[in-house]
Protein backbone atom coordinates (compact mmCIF):
# COMPACT_ATOMS: atom_id res chain seq x y z
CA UNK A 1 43.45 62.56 -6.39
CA UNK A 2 40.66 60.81 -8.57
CA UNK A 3 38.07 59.02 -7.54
CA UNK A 4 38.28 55.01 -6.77
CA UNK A 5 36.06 52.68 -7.84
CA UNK A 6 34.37 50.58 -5.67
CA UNK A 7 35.49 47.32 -7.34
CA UNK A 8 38.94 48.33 -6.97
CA UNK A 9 38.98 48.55 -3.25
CA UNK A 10 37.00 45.68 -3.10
CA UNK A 11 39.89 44.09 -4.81
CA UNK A 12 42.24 45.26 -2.55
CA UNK A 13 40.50 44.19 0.62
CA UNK A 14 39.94 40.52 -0.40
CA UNK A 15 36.14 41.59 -0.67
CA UNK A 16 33.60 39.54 -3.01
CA UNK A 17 31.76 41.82 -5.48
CA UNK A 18 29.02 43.52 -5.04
CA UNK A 19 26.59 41.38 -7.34
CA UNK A 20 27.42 37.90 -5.55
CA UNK A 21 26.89 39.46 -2.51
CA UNK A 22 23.55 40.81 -3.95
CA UNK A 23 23.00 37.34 -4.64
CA UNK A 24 23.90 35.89 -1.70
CA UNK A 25 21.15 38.44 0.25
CA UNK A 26 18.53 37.09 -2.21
CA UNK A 27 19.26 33.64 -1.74
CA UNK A 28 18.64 34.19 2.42
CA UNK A 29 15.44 36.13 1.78
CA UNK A 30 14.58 33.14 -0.54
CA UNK A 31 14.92 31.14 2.65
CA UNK A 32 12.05 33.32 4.63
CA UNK A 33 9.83 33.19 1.94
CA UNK A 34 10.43 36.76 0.94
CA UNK A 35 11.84 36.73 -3.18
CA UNK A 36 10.67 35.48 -6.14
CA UNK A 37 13.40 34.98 -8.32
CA UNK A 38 14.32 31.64 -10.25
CA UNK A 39 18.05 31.54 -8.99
CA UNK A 40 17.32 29.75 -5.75
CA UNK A 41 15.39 26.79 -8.39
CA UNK A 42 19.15 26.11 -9.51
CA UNK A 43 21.63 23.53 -8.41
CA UNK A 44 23.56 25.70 -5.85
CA UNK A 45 20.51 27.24 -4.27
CA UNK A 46 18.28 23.78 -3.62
CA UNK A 47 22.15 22.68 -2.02
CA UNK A 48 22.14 25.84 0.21
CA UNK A 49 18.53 25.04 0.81
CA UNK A 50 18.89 21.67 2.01
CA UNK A 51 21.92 23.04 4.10
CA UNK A 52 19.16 24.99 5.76
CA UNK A 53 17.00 22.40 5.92
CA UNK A 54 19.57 20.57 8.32
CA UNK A 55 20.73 23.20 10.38
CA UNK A 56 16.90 23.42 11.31
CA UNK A 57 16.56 19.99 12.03
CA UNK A 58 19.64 19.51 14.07
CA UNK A 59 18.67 22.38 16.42
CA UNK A 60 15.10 21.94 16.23
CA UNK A 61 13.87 20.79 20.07
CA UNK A 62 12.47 17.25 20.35
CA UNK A 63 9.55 17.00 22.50
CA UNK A 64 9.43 14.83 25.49
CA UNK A 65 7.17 12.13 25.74
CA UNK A 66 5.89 10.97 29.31
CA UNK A 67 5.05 7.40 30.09
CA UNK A 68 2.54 6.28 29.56
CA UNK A 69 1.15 4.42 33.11
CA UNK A 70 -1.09 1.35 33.55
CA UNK A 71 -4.43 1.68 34.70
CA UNK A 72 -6.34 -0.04 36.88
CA UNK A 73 -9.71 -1.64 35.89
CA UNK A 74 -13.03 -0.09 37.37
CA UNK A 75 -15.78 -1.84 37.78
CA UNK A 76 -19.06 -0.67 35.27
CA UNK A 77 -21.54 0.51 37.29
CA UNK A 78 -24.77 -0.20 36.20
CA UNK A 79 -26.54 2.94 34.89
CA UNK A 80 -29.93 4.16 36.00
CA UNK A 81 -32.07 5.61 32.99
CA UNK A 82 -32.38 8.51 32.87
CA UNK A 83 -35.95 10.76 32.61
CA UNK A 84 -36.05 12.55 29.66
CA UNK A 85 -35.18 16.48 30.78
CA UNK A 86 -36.30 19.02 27.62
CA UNK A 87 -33.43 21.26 26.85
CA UNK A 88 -33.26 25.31 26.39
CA UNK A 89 -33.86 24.69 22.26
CA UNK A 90 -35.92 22.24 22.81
CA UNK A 91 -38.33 24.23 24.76
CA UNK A 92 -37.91 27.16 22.81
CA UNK A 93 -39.15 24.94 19.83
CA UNK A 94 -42.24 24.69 21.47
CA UNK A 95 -43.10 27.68 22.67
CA UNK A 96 -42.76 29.28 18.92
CA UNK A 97 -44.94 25.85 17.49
CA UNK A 98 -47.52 26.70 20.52
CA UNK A 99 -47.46 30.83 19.35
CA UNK A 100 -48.42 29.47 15.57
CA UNK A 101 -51.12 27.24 16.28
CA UNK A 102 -52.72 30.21 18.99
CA UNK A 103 -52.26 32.74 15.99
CA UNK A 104 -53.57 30.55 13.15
CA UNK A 105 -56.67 29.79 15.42
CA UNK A 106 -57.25 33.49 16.48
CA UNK A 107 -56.93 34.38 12.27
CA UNK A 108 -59.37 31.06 11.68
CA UNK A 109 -61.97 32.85 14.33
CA UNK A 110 -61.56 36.42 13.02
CA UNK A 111 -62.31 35.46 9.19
CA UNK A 112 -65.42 32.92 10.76
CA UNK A 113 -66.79 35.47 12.58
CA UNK A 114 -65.95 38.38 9.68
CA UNK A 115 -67.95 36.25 7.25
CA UNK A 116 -70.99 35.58 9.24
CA UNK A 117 -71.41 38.98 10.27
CA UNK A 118 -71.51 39.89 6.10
CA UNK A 119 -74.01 37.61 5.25
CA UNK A 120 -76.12 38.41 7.98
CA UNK A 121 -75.78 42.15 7.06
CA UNK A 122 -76.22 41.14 3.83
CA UNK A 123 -79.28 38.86 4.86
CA UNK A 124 -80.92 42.10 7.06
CA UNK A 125 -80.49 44.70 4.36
CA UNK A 126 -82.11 42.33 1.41
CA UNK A 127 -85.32 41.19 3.60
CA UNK A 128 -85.48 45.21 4.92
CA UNK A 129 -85.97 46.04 1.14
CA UNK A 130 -88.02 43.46 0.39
């Protein structure tokens, strides 16, 4: 006995061939976001699509809303003003400005006291040749 072809069982059985079924599995990976093909841009795959669209909708759960109740009116209290508290940047802010003014001042004293002891090296070794 030869072979049989696949289309001629398919045939037989009432089955739909192979390439619409192909198609069909294209079209529902279409739907997930999976193929890139232009078939589902055509008039029977935006129909299928909208299909979809529905189903999802129709089951899709609504969520509940609760009531919304009335509230009662406090009275404003009258608020006391505050003192002004420094916060954790805030005093970290300082402490680096306070670190630059002690290190510019230290640098101000050590090139003061640098150039007075040169000239009055300088001074010393001119008069001691003099």
């Amino acid at each position: 006995m030869g072979r049989i072809s696949n289309d001629v069982i398919r045939q037989k059985f009432g089955v739909a061939p192979r390439a619409d079924k192909m198609r069909d599995a294209r079209m529902r990976r279409i739907g997930k976001g999976g193929a890139t093909t232009s078939e589902h841009r055509d008039d029977e795959g935006r129909r299928w699509r909208k299909k979809k669209k529905e189903k999802k909708k129709k089951t899709k759960k609504k969520k509940k809303t609760t009531k919304k109740t009335k509230k009662t009116k406090k009275k404003k209290k009258t608020k006391k003003k505050k003192t002004t508290t420094t916060t954790k940047k805030k005093k970290k802010k300082k402490k680096k400005r306070r670190r630059r003014r002690r290190r510019r001042r230290r640098r101000r004293r050590r090139r003061r006291t640098r150039r007075r002891r040169r000239r009055r090296r300088r001074r010393r070794r001119r008069r001691r040749w003099r």
